[in-house]
C-alpha atoms as a PDB file:
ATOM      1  CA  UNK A   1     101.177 127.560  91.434  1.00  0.00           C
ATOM      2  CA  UNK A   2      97.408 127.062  91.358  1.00  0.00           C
ATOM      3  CA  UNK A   3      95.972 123.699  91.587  1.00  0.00           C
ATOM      4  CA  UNK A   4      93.718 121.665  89.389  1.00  0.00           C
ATOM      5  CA  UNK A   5      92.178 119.404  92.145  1.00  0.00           C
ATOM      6  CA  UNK A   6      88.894 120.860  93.575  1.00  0.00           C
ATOM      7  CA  UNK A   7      88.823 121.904  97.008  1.00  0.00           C
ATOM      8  CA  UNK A   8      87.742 119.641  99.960  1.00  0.00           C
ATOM      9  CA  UNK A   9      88.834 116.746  97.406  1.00  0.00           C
ATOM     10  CA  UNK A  10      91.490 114.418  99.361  1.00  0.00           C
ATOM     11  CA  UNK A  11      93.656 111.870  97.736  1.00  0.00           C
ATOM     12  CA  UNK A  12      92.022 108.034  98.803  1.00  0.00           C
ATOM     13  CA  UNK A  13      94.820 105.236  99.280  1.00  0.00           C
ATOM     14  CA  UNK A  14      94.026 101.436  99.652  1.00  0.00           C
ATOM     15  CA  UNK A  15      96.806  99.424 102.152  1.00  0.00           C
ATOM     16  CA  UNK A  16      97.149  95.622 100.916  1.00  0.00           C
ATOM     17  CA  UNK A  17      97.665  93.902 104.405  1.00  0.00           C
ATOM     18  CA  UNK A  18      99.639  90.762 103.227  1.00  0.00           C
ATOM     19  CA  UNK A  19      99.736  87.808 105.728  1.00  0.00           C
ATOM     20  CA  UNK A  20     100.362  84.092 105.371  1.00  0.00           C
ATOM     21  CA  UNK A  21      97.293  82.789 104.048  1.00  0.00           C
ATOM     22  CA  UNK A  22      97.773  79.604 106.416  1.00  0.00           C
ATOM     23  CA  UNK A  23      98.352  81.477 109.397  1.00  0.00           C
ATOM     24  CA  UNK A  24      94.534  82.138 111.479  1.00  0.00           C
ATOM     25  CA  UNK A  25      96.126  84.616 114.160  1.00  0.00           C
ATOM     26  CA  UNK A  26      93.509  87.662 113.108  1.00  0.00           C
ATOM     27  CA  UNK A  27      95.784  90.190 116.300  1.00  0.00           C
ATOM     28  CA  UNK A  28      98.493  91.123 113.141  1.00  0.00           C
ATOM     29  CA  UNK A  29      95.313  92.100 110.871  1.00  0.00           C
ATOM     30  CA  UNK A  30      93.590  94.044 113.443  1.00  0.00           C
ATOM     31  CA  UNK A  31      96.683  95.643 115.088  1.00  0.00           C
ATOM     32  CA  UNK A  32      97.565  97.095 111.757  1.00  0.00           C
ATOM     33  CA  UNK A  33      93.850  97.729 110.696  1.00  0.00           C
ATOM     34  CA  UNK A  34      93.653  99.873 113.923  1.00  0.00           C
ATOM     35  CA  UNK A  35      96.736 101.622 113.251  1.00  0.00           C
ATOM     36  CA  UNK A  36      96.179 102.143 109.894  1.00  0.00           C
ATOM     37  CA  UNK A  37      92.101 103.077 110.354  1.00  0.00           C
ATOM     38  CA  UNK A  38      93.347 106.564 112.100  1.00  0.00           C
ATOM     39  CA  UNK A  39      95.441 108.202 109.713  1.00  0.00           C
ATOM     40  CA  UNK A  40      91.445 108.816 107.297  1.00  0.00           C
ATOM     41  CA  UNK A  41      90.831 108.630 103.759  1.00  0.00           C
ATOM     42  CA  UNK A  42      92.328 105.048 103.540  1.00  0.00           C
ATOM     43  CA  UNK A  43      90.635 101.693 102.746  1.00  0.00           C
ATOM     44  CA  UNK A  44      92.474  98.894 103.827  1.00  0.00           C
ATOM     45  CA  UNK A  45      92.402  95.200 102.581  1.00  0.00           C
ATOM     46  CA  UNK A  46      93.545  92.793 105.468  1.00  0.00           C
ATOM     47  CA  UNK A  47      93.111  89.463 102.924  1.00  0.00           C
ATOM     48  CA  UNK A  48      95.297  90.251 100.580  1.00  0.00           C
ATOM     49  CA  UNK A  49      97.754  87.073  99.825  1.00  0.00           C
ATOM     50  CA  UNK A  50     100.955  87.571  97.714  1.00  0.00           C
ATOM     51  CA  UNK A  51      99.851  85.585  95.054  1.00  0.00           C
ATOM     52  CA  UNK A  52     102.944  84.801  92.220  1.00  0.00           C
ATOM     53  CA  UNK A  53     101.582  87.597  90.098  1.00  0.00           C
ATOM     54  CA  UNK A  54     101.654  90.610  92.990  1.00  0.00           C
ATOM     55  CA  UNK A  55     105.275  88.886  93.748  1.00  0.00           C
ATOM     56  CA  UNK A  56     106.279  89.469  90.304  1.00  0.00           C
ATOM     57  CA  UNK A  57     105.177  92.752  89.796  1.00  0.00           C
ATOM     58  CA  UNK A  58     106.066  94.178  93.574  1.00  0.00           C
ATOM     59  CA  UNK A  59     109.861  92.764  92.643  1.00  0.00           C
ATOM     60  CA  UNK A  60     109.644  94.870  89.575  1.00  0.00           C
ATOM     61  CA  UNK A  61     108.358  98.498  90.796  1.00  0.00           C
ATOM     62  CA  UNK A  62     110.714  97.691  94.248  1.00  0.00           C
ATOM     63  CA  UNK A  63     113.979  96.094  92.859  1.00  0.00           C
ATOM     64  CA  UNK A  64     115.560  96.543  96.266  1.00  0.00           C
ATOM     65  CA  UNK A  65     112.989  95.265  98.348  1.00  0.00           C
ATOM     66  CA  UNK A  66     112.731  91.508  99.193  1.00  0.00           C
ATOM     67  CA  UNK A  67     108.872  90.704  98.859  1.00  0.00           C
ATOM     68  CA  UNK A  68     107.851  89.014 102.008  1.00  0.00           C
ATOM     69  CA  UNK A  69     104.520  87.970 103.980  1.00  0.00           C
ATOM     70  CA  UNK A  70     103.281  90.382 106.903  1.00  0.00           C
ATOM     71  CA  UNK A  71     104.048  93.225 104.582  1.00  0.00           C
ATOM     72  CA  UNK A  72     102.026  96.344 103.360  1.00  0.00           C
ATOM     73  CA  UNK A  73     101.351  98.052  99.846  1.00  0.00           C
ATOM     74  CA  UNK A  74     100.319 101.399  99.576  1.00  0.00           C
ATOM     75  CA  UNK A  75      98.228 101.914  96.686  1.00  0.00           C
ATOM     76  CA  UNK A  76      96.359 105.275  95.679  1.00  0.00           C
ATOM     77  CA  UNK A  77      92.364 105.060  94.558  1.00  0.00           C
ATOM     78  CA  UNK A  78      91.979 106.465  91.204  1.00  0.00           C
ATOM     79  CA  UNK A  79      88.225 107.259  90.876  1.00  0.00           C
ATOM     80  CA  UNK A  80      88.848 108.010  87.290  1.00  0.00           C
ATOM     81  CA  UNK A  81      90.391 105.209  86.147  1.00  0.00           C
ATOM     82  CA  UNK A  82      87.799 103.146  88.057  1.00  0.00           C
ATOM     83  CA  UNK A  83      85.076 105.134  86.276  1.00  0.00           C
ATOM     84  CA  UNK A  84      87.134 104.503  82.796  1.00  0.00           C
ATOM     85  CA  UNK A  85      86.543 100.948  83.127  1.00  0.00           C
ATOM     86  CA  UNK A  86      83.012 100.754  84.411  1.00  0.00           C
ATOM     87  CA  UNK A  87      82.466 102.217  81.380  1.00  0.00           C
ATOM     88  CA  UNK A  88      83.919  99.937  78.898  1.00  0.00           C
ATOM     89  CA  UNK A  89      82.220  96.937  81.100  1.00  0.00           C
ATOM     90  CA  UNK A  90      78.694  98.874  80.682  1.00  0.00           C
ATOM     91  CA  UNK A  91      80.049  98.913  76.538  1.00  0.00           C
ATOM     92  CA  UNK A  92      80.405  95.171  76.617  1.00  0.00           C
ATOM     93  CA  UNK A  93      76.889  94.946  78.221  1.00  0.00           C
ATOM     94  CA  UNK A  94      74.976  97.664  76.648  1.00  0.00           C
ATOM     95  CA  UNK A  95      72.228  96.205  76.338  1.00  0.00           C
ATOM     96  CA  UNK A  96      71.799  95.023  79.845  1.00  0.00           C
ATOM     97  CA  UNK A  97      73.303  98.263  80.989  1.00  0.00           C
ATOM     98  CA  UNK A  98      69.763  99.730  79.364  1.00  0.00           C
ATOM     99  CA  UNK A  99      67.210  97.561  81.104  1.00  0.00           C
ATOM    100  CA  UNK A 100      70.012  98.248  84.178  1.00  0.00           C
ATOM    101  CA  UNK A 101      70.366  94.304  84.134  1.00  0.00           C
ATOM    102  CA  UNK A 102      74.060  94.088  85.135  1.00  0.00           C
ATOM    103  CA  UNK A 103      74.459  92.196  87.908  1.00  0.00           C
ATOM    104  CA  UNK A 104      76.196  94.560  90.742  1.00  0.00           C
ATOM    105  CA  UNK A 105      79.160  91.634  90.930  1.00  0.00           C
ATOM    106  CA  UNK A 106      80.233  92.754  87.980  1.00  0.00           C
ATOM    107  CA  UNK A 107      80.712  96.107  88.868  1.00  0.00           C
ATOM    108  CA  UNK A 108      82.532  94.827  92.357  1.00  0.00           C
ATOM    109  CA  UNK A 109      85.039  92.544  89.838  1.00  0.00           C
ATOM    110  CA  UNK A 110      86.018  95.666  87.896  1.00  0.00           C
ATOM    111  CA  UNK A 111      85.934  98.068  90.572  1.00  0.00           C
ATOM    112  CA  UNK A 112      88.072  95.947  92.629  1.00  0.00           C
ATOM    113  CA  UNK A 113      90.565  95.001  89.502  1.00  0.00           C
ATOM    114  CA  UNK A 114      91.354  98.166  89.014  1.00  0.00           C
ATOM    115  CA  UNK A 115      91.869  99.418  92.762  1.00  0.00           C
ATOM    116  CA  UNK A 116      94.196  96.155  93.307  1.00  0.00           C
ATOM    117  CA  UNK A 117      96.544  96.909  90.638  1.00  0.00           C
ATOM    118  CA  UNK A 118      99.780  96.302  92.354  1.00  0.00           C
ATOM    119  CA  UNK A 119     101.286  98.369  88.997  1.00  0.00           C
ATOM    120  CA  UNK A 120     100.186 101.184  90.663  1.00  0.00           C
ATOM    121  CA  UNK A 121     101.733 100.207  93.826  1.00  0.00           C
ATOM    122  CA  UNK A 122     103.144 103.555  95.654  1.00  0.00           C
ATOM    123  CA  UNK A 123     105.008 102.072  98.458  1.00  0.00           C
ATOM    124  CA  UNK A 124     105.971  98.463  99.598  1.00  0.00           C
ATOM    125  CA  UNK A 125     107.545  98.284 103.224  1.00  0.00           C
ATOM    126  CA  UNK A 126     107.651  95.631 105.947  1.00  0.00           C
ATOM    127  CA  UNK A 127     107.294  98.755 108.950  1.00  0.00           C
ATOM    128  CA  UNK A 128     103.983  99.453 109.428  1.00  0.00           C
ATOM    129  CA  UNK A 129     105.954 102.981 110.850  1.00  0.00           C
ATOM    130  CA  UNK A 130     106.889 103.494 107.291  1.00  0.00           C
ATOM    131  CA  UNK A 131     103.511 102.902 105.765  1.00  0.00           C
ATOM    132  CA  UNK A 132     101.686 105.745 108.564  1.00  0.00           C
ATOM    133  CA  UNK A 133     104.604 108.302 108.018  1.00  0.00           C
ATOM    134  CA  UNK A 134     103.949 107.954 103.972  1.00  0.00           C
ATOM    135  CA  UNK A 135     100.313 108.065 104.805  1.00  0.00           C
ATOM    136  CA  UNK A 136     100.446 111.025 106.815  1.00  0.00           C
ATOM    137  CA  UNK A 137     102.875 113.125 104.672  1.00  0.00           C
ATOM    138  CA  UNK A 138      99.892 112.820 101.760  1.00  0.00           C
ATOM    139  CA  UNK A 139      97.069 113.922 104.214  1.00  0.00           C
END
């Protein structure tokens, strides 16, 4: 079986750290960070608060899972679908897009939309042990 993806290409995932947005001990963000940091080819977001809406959908894609605080989400970086929707934000601004007038927050919003779609959530554990053996299996 001959694969599509070029070679040297490697998958990119994004790790939601989620914490208690109250709590100030930074040691649980950095442990995991560290942890997390070695496996490569991973981006990791360490302020990441389960907000109603990630609740929601996390119950959803995880039916078994109980959602809880100082947990992890696995989420794969799809440069393409990022790329898709840069370009309909450049549509909705074409004419800024050709004196190159958007702002580059713009481009952070939709870049960052689209990476933090918890819809495209691949894993949701509690065990950070969990989250590196998923990690590593997709090196």
């Amino acid at each position: 079986m001959v694969s599509n993806k070029p070679k040297g290409k490697k998958d990119r995932f994004c790790v939601a750290i989620f914490t208690n947005p109250t709590c100030n001990d930074d040691r649980f963000h950095d442990e995991m960070f560290d942890k997390i940091d070695l496996v490569g080819n991973v981006d990791v977001v360490t302020d990441a608060n389960l907000i109603p809406k990630f609740i929601e959908i996390l119950e959803r894609k995880f039916p078994n899972k109980k959602i809880v605080t100082e947990s992890f989400a696995v989420l794969k970086i799809d440069q393409e679908r990022i790329d898709q929707e840069i370009l309909k934000m450049e549509k909705k601004y074409k004419w800024k897009r050709f004196i190159n007038a958007i702002p580059a927050d713009k481009y952070l919003v939709v870049n960052q939309l689209t990476m933090f779609d918890f819809e495209y959530t691949l894993l949701y554990s509690t065990d950070i042990d969990e989250v590196l053996q998923f990690l590593n299996k997709r090196k």
